[in-house]
N, C-alpha and C. Protein backbone atom coordinates (compact mmCIF):
# COMPACT_ATOMS: atom_id res chain seq x y z
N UNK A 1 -132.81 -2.60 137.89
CA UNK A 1 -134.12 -2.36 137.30
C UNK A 1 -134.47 -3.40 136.25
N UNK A 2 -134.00 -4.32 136.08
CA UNK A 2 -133.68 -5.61 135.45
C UNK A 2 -134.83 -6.66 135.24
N UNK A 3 -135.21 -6.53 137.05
CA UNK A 3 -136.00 -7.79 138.01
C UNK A 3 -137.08 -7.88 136.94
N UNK A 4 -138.01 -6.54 136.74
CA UNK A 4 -139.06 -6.26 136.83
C UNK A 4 -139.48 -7.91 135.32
N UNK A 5 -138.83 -7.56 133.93
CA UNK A 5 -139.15 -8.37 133.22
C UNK A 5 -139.24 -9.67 133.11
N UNK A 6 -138.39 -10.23 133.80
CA UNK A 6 -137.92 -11.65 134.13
C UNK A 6 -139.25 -12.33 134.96
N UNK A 7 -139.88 -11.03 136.34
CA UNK A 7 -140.71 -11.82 136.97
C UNK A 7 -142.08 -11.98 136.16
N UNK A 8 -142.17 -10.68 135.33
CA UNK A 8 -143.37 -10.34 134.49
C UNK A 8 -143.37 -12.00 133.64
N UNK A 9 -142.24 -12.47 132.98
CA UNK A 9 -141.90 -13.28 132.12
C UNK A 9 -142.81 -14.52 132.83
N UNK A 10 -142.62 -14.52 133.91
CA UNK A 10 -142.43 -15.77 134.76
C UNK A 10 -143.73 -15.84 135.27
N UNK A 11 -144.28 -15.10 135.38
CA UNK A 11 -146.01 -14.61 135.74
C UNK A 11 -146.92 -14.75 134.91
N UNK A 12 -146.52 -14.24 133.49
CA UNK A 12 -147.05 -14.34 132.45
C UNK A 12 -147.29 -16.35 131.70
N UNK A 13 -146.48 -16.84 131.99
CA UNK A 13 -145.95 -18.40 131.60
C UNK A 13 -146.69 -19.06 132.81
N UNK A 14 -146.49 -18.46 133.98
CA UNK A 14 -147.69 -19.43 135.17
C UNK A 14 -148.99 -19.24 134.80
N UNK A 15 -149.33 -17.99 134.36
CA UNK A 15 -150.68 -18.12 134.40
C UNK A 15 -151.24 -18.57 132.79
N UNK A 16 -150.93 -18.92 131.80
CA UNK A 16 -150.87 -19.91 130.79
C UNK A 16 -150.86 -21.26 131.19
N UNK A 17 -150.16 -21.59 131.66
CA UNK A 17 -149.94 -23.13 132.15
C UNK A 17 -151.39 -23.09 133.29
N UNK A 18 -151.52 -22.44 134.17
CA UNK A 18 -152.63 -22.55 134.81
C UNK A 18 -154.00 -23.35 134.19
N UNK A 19 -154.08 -21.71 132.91
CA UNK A 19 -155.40 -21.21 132.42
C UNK A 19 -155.58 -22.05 131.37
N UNK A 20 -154.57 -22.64 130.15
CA UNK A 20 -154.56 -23.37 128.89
C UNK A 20 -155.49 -24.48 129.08
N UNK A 21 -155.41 -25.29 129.81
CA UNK A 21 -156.20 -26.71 129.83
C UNK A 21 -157.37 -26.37 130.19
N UNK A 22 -158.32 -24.50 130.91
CA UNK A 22 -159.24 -24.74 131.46
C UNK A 22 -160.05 -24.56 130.12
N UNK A 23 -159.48 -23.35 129.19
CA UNK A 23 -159.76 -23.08 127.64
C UNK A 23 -160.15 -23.93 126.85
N UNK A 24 -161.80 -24.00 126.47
CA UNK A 24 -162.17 -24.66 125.16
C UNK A 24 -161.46 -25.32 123.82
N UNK A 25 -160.97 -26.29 123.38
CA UNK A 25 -160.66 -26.81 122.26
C UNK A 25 -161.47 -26.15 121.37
N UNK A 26 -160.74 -25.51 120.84
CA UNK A 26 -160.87 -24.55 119.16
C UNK A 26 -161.84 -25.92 118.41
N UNK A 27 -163.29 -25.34 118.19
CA UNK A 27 -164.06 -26.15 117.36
C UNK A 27 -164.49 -25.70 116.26
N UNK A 28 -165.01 -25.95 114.80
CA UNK A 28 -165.82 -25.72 113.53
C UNK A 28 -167.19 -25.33 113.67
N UNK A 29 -167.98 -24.37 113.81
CA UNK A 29 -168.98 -24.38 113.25
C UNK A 29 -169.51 -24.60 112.26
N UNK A 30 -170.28 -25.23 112.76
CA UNK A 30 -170.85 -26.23 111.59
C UNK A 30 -170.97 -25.91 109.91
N UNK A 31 -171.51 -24.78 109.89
CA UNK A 31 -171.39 -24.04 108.37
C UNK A 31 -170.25 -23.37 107.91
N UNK A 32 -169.86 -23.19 108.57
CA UNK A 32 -167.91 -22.82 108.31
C UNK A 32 -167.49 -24.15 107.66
N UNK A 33 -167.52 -25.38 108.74
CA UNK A 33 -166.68 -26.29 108.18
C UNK A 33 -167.28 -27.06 107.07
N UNK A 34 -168.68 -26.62 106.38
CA UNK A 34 -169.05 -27.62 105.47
C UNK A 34 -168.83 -27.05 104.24
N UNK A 35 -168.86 -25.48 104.43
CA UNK A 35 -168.20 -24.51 103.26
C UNK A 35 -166.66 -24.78 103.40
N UNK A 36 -165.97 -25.19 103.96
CA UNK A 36 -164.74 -25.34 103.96
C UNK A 36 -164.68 -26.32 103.26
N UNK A 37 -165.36 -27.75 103.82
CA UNK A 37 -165.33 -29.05 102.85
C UNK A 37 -165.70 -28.75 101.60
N UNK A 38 -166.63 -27.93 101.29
CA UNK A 38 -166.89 -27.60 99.72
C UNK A 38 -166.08 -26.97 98.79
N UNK A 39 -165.36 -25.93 99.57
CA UNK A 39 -164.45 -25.75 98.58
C UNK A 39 -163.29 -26.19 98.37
N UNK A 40 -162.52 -26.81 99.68
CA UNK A 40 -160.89 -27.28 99.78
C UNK A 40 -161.18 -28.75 99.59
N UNK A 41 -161.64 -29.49 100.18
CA UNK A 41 -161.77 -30.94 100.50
C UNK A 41 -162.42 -31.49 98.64
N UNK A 42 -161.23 -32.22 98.33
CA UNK A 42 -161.70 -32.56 97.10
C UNK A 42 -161.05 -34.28 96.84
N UNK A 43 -161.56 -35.03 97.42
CA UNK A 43 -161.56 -36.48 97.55
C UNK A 43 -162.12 -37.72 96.52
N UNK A 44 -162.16 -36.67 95.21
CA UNK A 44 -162.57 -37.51 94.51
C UNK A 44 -161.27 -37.43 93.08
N UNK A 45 -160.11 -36.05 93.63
CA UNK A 45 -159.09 -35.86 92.74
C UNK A 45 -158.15 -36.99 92.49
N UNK A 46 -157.44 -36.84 91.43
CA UNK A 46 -156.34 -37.93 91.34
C UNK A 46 -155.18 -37.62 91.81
N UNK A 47 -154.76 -36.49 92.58
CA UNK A 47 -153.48 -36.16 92.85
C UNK A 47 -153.43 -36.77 94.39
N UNK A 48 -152.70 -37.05 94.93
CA UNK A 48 -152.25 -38.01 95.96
C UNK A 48 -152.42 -37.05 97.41
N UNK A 49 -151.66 -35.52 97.11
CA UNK A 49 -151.69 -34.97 98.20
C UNK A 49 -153.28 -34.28 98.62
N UNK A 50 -154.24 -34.50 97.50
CA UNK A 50 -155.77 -33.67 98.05
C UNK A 50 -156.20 -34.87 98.44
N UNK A 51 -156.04 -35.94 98.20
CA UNK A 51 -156.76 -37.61 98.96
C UNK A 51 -156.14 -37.37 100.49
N UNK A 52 -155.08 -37.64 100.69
CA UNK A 52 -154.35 -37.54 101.72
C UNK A 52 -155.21 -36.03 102.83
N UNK A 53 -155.75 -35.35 102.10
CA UNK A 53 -155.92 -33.95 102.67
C UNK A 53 -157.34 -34.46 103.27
N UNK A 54 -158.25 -34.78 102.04
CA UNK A 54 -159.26 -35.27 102.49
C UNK A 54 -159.47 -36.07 103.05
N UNK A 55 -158.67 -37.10 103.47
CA UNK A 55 -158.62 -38.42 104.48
C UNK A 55 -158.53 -37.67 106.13
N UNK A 56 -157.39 -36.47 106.32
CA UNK A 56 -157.32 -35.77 107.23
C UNK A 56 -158.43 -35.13 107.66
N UNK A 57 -159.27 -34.19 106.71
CA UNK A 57 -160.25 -33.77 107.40
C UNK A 57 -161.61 -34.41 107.66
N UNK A 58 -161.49 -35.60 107.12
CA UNK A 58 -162.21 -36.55 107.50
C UNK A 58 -162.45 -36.88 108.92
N UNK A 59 -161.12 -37.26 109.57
CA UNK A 59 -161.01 -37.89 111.03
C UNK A 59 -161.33 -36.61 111.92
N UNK A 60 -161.26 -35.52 111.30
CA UNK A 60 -161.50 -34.06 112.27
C UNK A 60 -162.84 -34.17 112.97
C-alpha cells in the first residue's frame, strides 16, 4: 500500500515541470512597486548595503 505516494510524488513533479514555464513571470504593479521604491529604495544613503539595494532594484 506503499505505491500509492511515490506515484502521487511523481505525478505531482510531472505536472510542475509541464505547467511552470507555461505560468506568468511574477510582475510589480505599478503602484505597489513605486510605493515600494518610496519607502525601501533609498539611493541617496551613505551606507554601502542600501546603494547596492538600490542599484538592484533599479535593473528590476
Amino acid at each position: 500500500m506503499k505505491k500509492p505516494l511515490p506515484i502521487l510524488l511523481a505525478a505531482a513533479t510531472a505536472t510542475s515541470f509541464l505547467l511552470g514555464p507555461a505560468a506568468p513571470a511574477a510582475k510589480a504593479i505599478k503602484p505597489f512597486f513605486d510605493e515600494f521604491q518610496t519607502v525601501y529604495v533609498k539611493p541617496d544613503s551613505g551606507d554601502k548595503k542600501d546603494k547596492e539595494f538600490a542599484a538592484v532594484v533599479q535593473k528590476t
